[in-house]
Protein backbone atom coordinates (compact mmCIF):
# COMPACT_ATOMS: atom_id res chain seq x y z
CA UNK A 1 18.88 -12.77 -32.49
CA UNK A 2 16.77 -9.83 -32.15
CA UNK A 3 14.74 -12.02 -29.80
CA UNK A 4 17.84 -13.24 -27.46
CA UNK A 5 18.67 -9.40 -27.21
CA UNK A 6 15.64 -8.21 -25.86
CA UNK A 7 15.45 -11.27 -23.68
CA UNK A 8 18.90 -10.23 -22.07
CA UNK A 9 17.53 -6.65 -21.89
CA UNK A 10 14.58 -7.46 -19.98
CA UNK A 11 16.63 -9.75 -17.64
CA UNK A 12 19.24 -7.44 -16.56
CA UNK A 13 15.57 -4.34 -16.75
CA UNK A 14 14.13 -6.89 -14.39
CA UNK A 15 17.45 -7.43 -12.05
CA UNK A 16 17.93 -3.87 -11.69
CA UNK A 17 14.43 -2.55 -10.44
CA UNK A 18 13.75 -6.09 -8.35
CA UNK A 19 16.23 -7.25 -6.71
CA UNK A 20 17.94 -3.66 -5.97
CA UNK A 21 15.47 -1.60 -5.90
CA UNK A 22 12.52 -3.44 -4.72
CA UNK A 23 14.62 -5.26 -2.35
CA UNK A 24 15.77 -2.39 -1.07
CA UNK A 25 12.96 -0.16 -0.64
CA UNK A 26 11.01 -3.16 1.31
CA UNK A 27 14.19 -3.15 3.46
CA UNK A 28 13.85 0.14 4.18
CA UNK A 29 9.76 0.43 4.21
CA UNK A 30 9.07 -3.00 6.84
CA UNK A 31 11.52 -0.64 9.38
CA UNK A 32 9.64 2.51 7.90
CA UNK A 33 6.37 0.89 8.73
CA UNK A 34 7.72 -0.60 12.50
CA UNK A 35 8.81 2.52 13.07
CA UNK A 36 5.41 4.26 12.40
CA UNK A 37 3.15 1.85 14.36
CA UNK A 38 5.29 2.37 17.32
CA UNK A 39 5.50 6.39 17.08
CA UNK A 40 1.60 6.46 15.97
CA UNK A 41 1.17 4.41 19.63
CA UNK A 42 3.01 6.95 21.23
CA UNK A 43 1.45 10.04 20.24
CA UNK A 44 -1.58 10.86 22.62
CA UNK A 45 -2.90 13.97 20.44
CA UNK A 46 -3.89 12.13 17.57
CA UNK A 47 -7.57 10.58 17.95
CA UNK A 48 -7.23 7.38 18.94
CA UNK A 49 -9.45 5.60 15.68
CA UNK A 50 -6.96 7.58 13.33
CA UNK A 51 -4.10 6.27 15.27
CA UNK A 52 -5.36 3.12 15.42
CA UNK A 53 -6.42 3.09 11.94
CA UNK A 54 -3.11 4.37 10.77
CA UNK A 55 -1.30 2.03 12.59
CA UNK A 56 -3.32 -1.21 11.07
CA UNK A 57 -2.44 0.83 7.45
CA UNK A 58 1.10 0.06 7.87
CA UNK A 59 0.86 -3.29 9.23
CA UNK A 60 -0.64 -4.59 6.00
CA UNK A 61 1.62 -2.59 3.96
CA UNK A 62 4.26 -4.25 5.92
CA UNK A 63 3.12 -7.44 5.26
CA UNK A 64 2.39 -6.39 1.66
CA UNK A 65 6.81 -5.66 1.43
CA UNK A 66 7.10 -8.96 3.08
CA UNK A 67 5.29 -10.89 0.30
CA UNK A 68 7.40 -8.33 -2.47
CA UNK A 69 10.72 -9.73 -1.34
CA UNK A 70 9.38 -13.22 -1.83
CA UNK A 71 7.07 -12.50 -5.14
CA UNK A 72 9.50 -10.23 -7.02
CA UNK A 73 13.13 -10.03 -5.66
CA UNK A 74 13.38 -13.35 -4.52
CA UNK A 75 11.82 -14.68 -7.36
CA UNK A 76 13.67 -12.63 -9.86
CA UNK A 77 16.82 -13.76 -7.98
CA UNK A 78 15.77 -17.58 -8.78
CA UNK A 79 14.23 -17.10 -12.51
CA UNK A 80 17.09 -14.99 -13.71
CA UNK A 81 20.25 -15.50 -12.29
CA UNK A 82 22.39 -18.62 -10.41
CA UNK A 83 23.21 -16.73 -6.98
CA UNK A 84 21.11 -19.19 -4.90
CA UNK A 85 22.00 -23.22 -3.93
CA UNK A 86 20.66 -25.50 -6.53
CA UNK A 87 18.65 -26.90 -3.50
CA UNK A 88 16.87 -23.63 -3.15
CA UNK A 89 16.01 -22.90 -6.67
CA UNK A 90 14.82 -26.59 -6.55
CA UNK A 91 11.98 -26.08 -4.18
CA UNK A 92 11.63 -22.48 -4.62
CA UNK A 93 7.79 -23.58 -6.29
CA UNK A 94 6.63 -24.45 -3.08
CA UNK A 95 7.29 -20.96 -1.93
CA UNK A 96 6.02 -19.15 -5.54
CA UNK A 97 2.79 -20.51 -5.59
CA UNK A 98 1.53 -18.70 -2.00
CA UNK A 99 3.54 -15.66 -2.89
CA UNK A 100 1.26 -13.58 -4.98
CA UNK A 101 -1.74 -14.84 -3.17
CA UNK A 102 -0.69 -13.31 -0.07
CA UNK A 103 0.47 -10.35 -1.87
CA UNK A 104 -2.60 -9.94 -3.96
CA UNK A 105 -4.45 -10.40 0.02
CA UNK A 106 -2.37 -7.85 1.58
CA UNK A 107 -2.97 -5.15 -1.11
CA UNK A 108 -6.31 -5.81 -1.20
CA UNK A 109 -6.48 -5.08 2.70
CA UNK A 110 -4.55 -1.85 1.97
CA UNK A 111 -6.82 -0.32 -0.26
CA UNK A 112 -9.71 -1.06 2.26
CA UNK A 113 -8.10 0.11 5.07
CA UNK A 114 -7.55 3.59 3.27
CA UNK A 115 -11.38 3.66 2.66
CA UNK A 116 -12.22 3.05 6.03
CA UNK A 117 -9.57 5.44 7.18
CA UNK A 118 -11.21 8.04 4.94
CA UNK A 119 -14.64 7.26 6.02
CA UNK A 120 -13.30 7.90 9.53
CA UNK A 121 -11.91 11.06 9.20
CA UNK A 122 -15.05 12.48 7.19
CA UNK A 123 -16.95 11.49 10.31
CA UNK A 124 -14.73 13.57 12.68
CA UNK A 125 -14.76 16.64 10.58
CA UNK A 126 -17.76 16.62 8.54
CA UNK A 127 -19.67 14.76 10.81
CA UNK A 128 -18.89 15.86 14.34
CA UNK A 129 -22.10 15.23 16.23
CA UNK A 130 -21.99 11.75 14.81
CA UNK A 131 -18.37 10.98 15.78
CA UNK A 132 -19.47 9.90 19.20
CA UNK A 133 -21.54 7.24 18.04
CA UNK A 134 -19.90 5.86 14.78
CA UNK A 135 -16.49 6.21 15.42
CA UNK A 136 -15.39 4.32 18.25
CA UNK A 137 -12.51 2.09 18.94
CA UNK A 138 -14.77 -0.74 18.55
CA UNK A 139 -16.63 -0.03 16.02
CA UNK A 140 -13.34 0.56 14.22
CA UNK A 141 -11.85 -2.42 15.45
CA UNK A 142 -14.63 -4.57 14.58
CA UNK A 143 -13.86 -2.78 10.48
CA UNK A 144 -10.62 -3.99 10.63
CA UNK A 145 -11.37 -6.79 11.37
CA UNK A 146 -14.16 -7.41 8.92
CA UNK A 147 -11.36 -5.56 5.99
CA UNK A 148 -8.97 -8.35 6.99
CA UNK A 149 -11.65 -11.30 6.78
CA UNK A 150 -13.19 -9.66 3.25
CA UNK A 151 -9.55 -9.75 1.93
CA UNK A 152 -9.03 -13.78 2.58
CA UNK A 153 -11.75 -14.88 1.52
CA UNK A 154 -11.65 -12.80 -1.59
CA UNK A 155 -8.22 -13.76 -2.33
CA UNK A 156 -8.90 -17.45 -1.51
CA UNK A 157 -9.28 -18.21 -5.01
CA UNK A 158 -6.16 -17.23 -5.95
CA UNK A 159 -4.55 -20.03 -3.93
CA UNK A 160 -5.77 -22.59 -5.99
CA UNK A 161 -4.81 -20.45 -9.44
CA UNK A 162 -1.58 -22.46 -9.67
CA UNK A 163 0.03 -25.95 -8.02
CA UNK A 164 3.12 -27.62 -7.56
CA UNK A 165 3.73 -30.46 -10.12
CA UNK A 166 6.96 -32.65 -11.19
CA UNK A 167 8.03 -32.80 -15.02
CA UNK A 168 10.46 -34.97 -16.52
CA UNK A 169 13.33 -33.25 -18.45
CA UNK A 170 14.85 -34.26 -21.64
CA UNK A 171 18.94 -33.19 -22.01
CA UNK A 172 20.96 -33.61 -25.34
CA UNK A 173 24.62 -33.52 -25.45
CA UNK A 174 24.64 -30.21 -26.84
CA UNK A 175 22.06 -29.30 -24.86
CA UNK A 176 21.62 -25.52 -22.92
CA UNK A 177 18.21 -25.94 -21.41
CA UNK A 178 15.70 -28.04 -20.14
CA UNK A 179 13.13 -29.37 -22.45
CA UNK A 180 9.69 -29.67 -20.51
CA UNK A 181 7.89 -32.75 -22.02
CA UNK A 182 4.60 -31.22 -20.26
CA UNK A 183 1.98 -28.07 -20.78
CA UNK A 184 3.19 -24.90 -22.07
CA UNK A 185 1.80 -23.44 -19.28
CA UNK A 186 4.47 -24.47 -17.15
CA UNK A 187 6.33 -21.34 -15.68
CA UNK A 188 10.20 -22.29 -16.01
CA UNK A 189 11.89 -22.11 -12.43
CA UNK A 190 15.42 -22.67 -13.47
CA UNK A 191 17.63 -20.99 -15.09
CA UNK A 192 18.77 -21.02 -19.41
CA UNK A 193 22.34 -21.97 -18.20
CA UNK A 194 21.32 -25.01 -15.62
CA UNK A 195 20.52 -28.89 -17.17
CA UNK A 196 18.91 -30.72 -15.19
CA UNK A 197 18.86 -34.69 -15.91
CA UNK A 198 16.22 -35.22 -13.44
CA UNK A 199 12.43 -34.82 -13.22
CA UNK A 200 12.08 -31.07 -11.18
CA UNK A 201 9.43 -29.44 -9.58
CA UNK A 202 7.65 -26.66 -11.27
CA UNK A 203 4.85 -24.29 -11.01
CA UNK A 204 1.46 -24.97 -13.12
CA UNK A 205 -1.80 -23.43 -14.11
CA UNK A 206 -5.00 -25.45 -12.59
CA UNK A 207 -7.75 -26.03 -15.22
CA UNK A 208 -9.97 -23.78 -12.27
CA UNK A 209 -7.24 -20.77 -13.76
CA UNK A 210 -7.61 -21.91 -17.35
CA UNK A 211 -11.34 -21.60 -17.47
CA UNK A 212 -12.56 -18.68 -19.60
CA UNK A 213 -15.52 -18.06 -17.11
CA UNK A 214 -13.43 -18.14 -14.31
CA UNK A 215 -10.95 -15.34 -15.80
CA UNK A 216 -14.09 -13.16 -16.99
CA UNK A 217 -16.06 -13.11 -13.76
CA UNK A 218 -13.31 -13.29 -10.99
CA UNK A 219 -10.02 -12.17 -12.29
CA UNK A 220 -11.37 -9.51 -14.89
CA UNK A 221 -14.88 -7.85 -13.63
CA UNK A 222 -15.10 -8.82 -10.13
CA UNK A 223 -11.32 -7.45 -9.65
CA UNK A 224 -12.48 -4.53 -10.90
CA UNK A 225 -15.41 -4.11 -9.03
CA UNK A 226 -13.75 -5.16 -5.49
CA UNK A 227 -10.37 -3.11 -6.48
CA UNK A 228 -11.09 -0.79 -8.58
CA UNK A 229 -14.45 1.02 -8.56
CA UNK A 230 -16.08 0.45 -5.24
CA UNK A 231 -13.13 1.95 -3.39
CA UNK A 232 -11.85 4.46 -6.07
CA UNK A 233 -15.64 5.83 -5.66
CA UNK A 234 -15.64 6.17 -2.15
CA UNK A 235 -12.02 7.97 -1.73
CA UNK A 236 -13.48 10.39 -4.81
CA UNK A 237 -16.76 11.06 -2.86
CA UNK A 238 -15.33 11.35 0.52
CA UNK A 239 -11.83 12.98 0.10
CA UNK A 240 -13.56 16.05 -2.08
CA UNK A 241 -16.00 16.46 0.99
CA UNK A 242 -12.71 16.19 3.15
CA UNK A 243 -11.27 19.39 1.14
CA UNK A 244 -14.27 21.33 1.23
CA UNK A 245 -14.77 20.96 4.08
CA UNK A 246 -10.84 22.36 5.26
CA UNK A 247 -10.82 24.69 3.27
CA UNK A 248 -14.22 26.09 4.85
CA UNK A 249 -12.67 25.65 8.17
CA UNK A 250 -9.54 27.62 7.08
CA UNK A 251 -12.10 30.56 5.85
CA UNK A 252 -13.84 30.28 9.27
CA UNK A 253 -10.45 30.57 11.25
CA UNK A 254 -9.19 32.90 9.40
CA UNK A 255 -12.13 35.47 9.59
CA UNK A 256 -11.94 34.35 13.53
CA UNK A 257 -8.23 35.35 13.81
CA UNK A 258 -8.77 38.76 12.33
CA UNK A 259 -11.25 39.37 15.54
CA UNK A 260 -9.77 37.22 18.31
CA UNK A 261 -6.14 36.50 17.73
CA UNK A 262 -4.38 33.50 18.40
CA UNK A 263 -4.63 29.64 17.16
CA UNK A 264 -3.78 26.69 16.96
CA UNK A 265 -4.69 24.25 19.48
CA UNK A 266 -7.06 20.57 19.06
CA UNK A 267 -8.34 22.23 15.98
CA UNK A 268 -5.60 22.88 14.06
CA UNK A 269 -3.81 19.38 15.13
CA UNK A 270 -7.61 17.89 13.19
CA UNK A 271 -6.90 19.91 9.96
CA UNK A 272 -2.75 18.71 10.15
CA UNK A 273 -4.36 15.11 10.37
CA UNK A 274 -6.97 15.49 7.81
CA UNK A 275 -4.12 17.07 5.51
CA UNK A 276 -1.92 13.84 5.94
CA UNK A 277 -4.61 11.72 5.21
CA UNK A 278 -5.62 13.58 1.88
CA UNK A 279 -1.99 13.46 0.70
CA UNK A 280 -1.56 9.60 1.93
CA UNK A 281 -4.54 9.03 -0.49
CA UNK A 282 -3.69 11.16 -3.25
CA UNK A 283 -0.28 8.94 -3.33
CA UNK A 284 -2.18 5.90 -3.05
CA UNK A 285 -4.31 6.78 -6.30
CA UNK A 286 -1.11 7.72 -8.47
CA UNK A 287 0.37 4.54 -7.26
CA UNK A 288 -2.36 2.11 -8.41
CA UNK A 289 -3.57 3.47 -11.34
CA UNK A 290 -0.97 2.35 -13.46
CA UNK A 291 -1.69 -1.11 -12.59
CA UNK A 292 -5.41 -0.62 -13.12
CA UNK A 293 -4.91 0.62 -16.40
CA UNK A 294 -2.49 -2.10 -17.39
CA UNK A 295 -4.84 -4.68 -15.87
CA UNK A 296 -7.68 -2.76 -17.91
CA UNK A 297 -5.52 -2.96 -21.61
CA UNK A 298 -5.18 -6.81 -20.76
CA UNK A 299 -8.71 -7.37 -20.44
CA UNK A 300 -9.48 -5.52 -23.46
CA UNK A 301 -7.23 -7.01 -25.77
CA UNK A 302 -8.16 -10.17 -24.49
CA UNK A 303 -11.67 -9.56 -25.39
CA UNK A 304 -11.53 -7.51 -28.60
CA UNK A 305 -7.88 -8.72 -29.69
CA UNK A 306 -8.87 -7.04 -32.67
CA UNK A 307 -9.71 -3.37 -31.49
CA UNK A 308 -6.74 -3.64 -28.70
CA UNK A 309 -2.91 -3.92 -29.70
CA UNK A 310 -1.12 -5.81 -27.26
CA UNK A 311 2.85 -4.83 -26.80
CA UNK A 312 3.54 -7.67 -25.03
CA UNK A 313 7.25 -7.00 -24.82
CA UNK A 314 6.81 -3.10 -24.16
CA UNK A 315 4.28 -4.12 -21.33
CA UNK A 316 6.39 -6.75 -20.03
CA UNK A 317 8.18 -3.48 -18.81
CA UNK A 318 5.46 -1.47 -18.10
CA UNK A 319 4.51 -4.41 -15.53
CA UNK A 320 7.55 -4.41 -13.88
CA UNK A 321 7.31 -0.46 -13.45
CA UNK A 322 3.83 -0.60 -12.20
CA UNK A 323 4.40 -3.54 -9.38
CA UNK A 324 7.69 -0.68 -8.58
CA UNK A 325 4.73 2.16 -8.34
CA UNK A 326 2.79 -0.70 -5.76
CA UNK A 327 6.20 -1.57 -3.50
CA UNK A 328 6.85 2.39 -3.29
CA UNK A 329 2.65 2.90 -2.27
CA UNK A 330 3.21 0.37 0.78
CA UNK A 331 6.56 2.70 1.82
CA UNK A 332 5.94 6.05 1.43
CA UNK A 333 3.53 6.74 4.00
CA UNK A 334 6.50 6.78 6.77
CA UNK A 335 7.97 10.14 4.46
CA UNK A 336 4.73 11.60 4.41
CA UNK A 337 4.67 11.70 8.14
CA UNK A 338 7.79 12.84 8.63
CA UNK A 339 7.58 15.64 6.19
CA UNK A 340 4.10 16.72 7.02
CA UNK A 341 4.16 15.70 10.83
CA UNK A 342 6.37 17.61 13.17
CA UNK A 343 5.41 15.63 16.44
CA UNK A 344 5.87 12.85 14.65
CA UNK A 345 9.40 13.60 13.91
CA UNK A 346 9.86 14.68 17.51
CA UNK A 347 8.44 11.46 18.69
CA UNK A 348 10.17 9.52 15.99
CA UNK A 349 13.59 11.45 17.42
CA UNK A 350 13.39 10.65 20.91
CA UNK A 351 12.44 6.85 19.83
CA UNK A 352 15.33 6.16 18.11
CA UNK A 353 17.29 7.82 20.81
CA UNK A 354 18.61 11.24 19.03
CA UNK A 355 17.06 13.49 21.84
CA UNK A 356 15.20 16.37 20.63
CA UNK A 357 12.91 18.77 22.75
CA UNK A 358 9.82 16.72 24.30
CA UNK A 359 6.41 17.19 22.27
CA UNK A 360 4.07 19.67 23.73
CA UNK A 361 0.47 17.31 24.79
CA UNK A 362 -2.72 18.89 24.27
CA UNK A 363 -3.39 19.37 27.58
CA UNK A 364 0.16 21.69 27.62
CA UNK A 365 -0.61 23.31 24.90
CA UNK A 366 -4.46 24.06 25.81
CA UNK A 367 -3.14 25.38 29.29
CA UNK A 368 -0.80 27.63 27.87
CA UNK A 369 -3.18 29.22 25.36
CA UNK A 370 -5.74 29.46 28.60
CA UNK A 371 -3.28 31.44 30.33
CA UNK A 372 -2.98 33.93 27.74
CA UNK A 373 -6.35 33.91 27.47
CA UNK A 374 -6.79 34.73 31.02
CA UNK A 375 -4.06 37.21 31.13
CA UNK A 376 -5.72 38.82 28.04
CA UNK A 377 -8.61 39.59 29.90
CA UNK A 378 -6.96 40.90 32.66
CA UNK A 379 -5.48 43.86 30.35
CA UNK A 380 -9.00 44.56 28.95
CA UNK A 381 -11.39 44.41 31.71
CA UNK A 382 -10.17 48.16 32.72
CA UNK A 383 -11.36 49.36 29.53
CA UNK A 384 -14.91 47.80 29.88
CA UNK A 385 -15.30 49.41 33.19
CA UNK A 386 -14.46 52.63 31.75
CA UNK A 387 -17.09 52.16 28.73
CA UNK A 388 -19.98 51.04 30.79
């Protein structure tokens, strides 16, 4: 009984956070995310790799939301309830087995694209006299690229994890759910109250899946060597230099303002971008690490069961709250601009048609500080005439 309770528990758990919430914030992040690639294309004082870069960013986390609606709500929507046509929840399989794979692809992208995106910026603030040569529209084109091409063909595996199979099903008159007469493997697609007196299609492990070397090298270390510490290393190297390196320039300018006066200008638009970037990385980290470290307990209990405990029920939840932490990753970076970017918010204003006063250029606002530059001088030179 205890058993059918905290079945029912984690159904309606599972209900609540993926189908409303999840469905809801990829809803709202796939127009987040359009709306972002066409504002980022529209500002012309951002550097054009950052733009660029930022702008491929949200096109694979909207294709990341796509792949959520499909891999959790729609999926939740046919393993634990009867809203959807028999016929759907029928040959819903053929649609479950790509699912995660192109998930799994997509967030595998992200997380490269936010190294590369890092690497980038480091160049244009740490590395200056470089910039020129490194980062370059095609040079970060061709990264994109070569992120996008990494990402299949690491994932490709994955699409042959699991296949589409037909079982037969056994029903007794006092029957309440199917009996599978195959592997226990089998994940069950319909749902406790539905009989089926029919063979049905299902989803099922391939003995390439079941393979303990397979699971060891791919799934378990290579995952987190390709996921985990490669990338994690290289935001943790570069991101500290990032900071340093801001707050030396805020030292510098602020020593400079005491002397000259004024601000503001290309410079401080760099530092607003380089901010943005730190925090979109920050969230990134706090995002995934919950699914690291639940990927991590998995592999250890599976390879000192004894040393490990495994909750599977308490994780059961903790997995469903960590794939949450992932869907809100892929649409939070639209907030972050709007929060942290004021000509984005102008820009984002006068896309969506509410008006709003017109975003000063750089060339505007470098004119306007060269005027009072000028006119500065003016009011001094009499003074230098008199000292000489």
């Amino acid at each position: 009984m205890q058993d059918v309770d905290s079945d029912a528990t984690l159904s309606q758990y599972r209900i609540v956070v993926e189908v409303y919430v999840v469905g809801t914030l990829c809803a709202l992040g796939i127009a987040g995310n359009l709306l972002s690639i066409i504002v980022l294309g529209r500002d012309r004082t951002i550097r054009r790799t950052t733009g660029f870069l930022l702008q491929m960013l949200a096109v694979a986390d909207a294709v990341y939301l796509v792949a959520c609606i499909f891999y959790q709500t729609l999926n939740c929507i046919v393993k634990w309830t009867d809203w959807l046509p028999s016929v759907v929840r029928r040959r819903w399989p053929y649609v479950e087995v790509y699912a995660w794979p192109m998930a799994s692809l997509a967030q595998t992208a992200t997380v490269w694209l936010v190294v590369v995106l890092t690497v980038d910026r480091y160049i244009a603030i740490c590395r200056p006299l470089h910039a020129a040569h490194y980062s370059t529209m095609s040079r970060v084109r061709k990264a994109v690229a070569a992120v996008w091409i990494f990402a299949a063909v690491y994932n490709l595996p994955r699409f042959f994890e699991r296949v589409v199979g037909v079982v037969g099903v056994d029903v007794s008159a006092n029957s309440t759910s199917p009996t599978v007469t195959s592997s226990p493997d089998l994940v069950q697609i319909t749902s406790p109250e539905t009989i089926v007196d029919s063979p049905r299609v299902v989803v099922q492990r391939t003995a390439m899946r079941a393979d303990a070397a397979y699971v060891l090298v791919y799934k378990t270390c290579l995952f987190f060597v390709v996921r985990f510490l490669i990338p994690f290393a290289a935001l943790a190297f570069f991101n500290q230099r990032l900071i340093r390196a801001m707050r030396a320039s805020s030292r510098i300018r602020q020593h400079s303002l005491s002397y000259v006066g004024g601000g503001g200008g290309s410079g401080g638009k760099e530092r607003q971008h380089t901010r943005i970037l730190v925090v979109v990385v920050v969230v990134f980290v706090i995002c995934e690490l919950p699914d690291l470290f639940l990927r991590a307990w998995l592999a250890l209990h599976q390879y000192a069961p004894t040393h490990v405990a495994f909750p599977r029920s308490r994780l059961l939840y903790v997995n469903v709250a960590s794939n949450l932490l992932l869907t809100v990753n892929s649409c939070i970076n639209f907030v972050i601009y709007c929060f942290m970017g004021r000509r984005f918010r102008l820009i984002l204003l006068r896309t969506i048609g509410c008006g709003g006063e017109e975003p000063p250029t750089t060339h505007r606002v470098q004119s306007r500080r060269h005027r009072t530059l000028l006119s500065g001088n003016r009011h001094r030179s009499p003074r230098r005439r008199q000292t000489f």
